[in-house]
PDB file of N, CA and C in Angstrom:
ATOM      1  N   UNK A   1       0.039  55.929   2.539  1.00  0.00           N
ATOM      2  CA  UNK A   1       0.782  54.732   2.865  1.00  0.00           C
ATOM      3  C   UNK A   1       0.171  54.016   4.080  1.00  0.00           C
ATOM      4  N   UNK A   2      -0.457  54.693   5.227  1.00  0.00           N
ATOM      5  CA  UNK A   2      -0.534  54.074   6.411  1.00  0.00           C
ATOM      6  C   UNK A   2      -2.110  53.269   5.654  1.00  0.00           C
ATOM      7  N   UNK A   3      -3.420  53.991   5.000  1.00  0.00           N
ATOM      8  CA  UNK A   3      -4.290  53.210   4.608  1.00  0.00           C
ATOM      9  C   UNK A   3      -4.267  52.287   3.903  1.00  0.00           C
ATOM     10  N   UNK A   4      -3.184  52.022   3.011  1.00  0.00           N
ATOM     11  CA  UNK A   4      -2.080  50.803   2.431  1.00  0.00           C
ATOM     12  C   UNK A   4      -2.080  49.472   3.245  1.00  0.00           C
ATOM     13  N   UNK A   5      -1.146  50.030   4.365  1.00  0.00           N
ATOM     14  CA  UNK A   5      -1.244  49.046   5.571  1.00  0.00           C
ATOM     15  C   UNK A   5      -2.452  49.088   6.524  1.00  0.00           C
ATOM     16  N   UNK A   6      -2.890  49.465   6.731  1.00  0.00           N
ATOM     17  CA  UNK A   6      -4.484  49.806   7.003  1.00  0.00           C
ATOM     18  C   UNK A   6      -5.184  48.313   6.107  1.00  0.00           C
ATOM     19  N   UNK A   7      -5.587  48.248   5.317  1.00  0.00           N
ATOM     20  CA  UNK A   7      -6.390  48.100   4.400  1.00  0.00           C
ATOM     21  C   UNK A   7      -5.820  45.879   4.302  1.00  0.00           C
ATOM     22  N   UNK A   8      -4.097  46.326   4.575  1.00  0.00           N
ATOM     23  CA  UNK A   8      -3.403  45.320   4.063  1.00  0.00           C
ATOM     24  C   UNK A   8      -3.891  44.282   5.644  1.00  0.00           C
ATOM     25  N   UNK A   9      -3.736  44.996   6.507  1.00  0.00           N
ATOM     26  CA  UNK A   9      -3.894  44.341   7.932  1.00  0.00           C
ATOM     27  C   UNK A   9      -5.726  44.006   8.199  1.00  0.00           C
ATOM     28  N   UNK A  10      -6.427  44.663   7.950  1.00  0.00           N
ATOM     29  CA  UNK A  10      -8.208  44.039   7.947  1.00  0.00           C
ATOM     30  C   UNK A  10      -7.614  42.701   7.296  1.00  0.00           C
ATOM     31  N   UNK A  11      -7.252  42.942   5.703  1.00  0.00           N
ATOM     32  CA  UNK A  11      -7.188  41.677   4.538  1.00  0.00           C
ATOM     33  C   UNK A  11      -6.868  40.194   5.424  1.00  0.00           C
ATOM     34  N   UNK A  12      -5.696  40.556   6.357  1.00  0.00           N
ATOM     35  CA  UNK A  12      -4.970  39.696   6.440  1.00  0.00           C
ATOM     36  C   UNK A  12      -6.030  38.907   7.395  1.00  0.00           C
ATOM     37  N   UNK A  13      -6.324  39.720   8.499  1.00  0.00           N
ATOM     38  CA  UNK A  13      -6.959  39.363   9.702  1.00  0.00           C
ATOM     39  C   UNK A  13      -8.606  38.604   9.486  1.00  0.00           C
ATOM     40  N   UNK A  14      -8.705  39.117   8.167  1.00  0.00           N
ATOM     41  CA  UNK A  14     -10.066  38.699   7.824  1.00  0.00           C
ATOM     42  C   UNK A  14      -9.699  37.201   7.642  1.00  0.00           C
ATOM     43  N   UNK A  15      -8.978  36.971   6.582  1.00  0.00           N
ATOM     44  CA  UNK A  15      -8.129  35.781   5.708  1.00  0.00           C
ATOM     45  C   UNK A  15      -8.232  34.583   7.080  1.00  0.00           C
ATOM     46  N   UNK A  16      -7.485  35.173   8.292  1.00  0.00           N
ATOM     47  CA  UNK A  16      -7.907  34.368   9.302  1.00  0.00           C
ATOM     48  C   UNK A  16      -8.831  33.990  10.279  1.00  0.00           C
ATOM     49  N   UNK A  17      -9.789  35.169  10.092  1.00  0.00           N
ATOM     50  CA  UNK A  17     -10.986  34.556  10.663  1.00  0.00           C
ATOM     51  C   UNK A  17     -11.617  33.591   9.681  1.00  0.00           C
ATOM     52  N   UNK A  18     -11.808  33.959   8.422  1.00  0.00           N
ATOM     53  CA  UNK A  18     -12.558  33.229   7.386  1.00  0.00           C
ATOM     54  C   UNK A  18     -12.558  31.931   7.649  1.00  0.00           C
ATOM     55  N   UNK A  19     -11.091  31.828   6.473  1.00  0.00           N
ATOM     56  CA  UNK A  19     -10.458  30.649   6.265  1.00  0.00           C
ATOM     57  C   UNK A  19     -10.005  29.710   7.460  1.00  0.00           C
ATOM     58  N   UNK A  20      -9.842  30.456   8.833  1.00  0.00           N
ATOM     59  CA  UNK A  20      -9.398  29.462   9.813  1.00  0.00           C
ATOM     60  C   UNK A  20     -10.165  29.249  10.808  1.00  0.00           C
ATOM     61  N   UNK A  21     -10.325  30.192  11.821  1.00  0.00           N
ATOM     62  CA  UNK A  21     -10.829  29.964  12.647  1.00  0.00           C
ATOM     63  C   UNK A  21     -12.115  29.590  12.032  1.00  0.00           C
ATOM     64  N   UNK A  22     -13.040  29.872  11.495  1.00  0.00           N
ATOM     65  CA  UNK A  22     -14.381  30.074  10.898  1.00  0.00           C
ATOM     66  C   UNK A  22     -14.554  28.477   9.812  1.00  0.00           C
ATOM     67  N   UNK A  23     -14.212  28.472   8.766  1.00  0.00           N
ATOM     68  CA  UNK A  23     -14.054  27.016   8.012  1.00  0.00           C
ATOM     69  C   UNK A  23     -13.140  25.864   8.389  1.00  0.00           C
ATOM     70  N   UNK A  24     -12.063  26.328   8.463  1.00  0.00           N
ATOM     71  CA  UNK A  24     -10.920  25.205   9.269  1.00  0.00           C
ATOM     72  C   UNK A  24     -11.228  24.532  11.214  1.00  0.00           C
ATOM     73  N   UNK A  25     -11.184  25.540  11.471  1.00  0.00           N
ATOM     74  CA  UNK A  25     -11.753  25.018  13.384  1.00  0.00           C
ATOM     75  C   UNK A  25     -12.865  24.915  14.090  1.00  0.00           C
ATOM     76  N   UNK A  26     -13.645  25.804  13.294  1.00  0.00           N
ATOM     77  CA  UNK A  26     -15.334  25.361  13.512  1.00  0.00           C
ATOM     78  C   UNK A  26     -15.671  24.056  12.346  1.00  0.00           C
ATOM     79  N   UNK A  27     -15.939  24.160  11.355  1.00  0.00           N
ATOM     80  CA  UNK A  27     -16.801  23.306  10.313  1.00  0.00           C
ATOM     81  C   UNK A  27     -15.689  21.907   9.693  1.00  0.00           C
ATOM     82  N   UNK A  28     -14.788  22.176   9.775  1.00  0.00           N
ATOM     83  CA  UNK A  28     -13.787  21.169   9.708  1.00  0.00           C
ATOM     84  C   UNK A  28     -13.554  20.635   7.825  1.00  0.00           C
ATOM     85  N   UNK A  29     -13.893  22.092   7.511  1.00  0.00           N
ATOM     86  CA  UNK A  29     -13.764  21.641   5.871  1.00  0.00           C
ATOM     87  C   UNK A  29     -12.857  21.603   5.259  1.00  0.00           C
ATOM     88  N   UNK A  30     -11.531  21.302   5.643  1.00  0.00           N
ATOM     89  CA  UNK A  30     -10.600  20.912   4.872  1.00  0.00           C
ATOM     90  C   UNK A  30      -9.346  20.738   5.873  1.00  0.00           C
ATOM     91  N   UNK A  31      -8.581  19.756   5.069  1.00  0.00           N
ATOM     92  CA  UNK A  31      -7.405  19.291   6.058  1.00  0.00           C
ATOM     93  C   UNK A  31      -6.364  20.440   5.816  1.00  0.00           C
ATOM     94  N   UNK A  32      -4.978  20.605   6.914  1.00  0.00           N
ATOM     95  CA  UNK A  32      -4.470  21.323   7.094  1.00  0.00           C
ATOM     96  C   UNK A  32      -2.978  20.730   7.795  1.00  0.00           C
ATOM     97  N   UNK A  33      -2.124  21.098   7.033  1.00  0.00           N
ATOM     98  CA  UNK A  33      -0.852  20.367   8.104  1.00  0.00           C
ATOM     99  C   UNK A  33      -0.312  21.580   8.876  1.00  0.00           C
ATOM    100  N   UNK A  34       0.446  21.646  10.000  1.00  0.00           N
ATOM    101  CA  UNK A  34       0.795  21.914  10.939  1.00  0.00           C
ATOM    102  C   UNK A  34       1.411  23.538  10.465  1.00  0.00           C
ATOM    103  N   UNK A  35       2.217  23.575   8.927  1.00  0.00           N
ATOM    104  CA  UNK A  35       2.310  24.834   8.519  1.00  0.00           C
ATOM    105  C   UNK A  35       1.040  25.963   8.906  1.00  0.00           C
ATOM    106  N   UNK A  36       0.595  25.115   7.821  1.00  0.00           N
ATOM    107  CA  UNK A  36      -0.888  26.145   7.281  1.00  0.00           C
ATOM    108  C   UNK A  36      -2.155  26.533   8.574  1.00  0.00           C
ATOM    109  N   UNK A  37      -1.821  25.781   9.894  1.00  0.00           N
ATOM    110  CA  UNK A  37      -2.470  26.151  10.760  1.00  0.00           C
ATOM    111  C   UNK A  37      -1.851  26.870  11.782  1.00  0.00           C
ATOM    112  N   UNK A  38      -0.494  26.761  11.500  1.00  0.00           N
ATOM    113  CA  UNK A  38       0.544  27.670  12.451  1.00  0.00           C
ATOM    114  C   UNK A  38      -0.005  29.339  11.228  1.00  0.00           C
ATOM    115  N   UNK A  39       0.037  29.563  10.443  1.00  0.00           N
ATOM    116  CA  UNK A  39       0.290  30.627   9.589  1.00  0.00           C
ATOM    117  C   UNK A  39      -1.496  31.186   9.463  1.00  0.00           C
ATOM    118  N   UNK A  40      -2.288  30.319   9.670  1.00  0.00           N
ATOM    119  CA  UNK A  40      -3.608  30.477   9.561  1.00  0.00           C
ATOM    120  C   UNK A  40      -3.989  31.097  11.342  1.00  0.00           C
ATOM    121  N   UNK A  41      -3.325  30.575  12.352  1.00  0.00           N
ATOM    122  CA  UNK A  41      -3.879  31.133  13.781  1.00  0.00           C
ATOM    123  C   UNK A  41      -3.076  32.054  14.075  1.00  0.00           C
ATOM    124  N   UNK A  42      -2.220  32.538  12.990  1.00  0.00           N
ATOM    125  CA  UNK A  42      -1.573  34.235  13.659  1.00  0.00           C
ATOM    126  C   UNK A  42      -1.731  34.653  12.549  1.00  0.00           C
ATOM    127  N   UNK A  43      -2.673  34.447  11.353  1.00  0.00           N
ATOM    128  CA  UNK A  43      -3.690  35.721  11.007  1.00  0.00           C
ATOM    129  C   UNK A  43      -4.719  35.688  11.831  1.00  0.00           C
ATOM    130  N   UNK A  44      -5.432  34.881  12.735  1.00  0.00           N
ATOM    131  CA  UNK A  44      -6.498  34.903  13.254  1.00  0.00           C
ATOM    132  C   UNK A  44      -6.047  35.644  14.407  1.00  0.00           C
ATOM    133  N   UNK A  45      -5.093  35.728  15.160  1.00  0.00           N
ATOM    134  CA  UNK A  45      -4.580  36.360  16.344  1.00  0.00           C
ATOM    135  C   UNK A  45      -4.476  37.805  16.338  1.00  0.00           C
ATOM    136  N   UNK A  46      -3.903  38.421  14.881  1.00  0.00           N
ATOM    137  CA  UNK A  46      -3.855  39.768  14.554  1.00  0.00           C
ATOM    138  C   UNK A  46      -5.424  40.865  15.032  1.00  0.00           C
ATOM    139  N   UNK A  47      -5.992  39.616  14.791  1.00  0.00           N
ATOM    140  CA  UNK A  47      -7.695  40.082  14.683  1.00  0.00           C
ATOM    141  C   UNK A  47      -7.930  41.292  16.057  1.00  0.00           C
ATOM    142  N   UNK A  48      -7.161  40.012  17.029  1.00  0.00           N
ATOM    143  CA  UNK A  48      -7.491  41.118  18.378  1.00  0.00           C
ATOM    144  C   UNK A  48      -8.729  39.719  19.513  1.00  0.00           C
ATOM    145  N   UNK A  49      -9.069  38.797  18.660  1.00  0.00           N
ATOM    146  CA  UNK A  49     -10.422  37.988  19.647  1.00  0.00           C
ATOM    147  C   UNK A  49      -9.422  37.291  20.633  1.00  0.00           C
ATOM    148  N   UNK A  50      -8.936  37.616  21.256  1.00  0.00           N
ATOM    149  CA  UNK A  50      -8.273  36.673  22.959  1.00  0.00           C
ATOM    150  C   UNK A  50      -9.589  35.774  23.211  1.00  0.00           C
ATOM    151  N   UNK A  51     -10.360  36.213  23.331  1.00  0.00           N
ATOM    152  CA  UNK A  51     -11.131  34.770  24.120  1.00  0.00           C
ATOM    153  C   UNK A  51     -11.563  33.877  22.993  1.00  0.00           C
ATOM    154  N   UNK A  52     -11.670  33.952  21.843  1.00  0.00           N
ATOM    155  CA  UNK A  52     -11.813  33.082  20.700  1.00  0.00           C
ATOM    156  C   UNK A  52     -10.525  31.969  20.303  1.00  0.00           C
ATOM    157  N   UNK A  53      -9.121  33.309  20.514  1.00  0.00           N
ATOM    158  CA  UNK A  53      -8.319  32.464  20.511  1.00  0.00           C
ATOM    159  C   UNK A  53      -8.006  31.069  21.120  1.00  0.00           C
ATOM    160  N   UNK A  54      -8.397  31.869  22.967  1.00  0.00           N
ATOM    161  CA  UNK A  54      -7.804  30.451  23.674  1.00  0.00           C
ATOM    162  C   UNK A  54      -9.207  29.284  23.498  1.00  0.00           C
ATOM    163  N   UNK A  55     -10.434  29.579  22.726  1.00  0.00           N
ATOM    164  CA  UNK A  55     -10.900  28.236  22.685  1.00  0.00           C
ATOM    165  C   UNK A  55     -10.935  27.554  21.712  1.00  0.00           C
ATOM    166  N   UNK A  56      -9.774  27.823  20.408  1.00  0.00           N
ATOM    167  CA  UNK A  56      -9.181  27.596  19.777  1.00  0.00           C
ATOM    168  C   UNK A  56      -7.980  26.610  19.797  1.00  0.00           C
ATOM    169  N   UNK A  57      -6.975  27.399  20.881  1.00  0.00           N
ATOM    170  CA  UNK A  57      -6.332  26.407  21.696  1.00  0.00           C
ATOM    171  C   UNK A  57      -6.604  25.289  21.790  1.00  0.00           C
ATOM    172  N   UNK A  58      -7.817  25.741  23.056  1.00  0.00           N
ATOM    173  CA  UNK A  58      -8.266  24.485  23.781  1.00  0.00           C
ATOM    174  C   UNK A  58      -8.863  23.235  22.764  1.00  0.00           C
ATOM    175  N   UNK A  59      -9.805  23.598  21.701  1.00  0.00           N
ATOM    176  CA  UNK A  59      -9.853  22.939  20.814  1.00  0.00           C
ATOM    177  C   UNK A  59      -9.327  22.133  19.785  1.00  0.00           C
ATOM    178  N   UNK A  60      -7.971  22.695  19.587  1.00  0.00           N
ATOM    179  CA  UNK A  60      -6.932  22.044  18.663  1.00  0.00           C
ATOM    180  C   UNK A  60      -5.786  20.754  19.916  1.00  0.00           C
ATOM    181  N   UNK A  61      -6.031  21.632  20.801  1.00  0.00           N
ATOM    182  CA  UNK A  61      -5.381  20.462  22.204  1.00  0.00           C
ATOM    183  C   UNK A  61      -6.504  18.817  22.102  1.00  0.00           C
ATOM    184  N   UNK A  62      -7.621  19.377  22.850  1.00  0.00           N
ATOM    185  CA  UNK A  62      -8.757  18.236  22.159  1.00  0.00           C
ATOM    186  C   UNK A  62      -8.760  17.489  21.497  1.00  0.00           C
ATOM    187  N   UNK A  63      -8.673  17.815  20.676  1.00  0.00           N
ATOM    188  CA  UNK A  63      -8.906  17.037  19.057  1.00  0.00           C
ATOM    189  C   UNK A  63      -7.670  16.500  18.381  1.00  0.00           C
ATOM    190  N   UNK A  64      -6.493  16.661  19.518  1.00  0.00           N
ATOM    191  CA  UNK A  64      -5.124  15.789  18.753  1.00  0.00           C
ATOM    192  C   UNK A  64      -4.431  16.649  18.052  1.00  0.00           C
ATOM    193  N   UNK A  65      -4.099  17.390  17.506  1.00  0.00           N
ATOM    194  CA  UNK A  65      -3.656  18.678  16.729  1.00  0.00           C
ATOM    195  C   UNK A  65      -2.370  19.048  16.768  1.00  0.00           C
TER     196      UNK A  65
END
């Protein structure tokens, strides 16, 4: 059971580096409303990157967001 959740938590955390931080906040390939980037930066948060996060932040502050 715990490699279950094991396995389920990489998935998730990956999902948000990929898809968000990585295609969505670096490369800017696709639009996103305020849901899907609230739900997309706390899979990216699970990850564990603190200093990626806050220039993430700082970046979505920037850019109007």
């Amino acid at each position: 059971m715990i490699f279950v959740a094991d396995v389920m938590y990489g998935y998730t955390g990956a999902v948000g580096v990929t898809a968000g931080a990585h295609r969505y906040w670096t490369h800017k390939s696709y639009k996103a409303k305020l849901p899907l980037r609230i739900i997309l930066a706390a899979l990216y948060l699970i990850t564990g990157m603190v200093k990626s996060s806050k220039h993430l932040i700082l970046t979505a502050q920037s850019s109007g967001m």
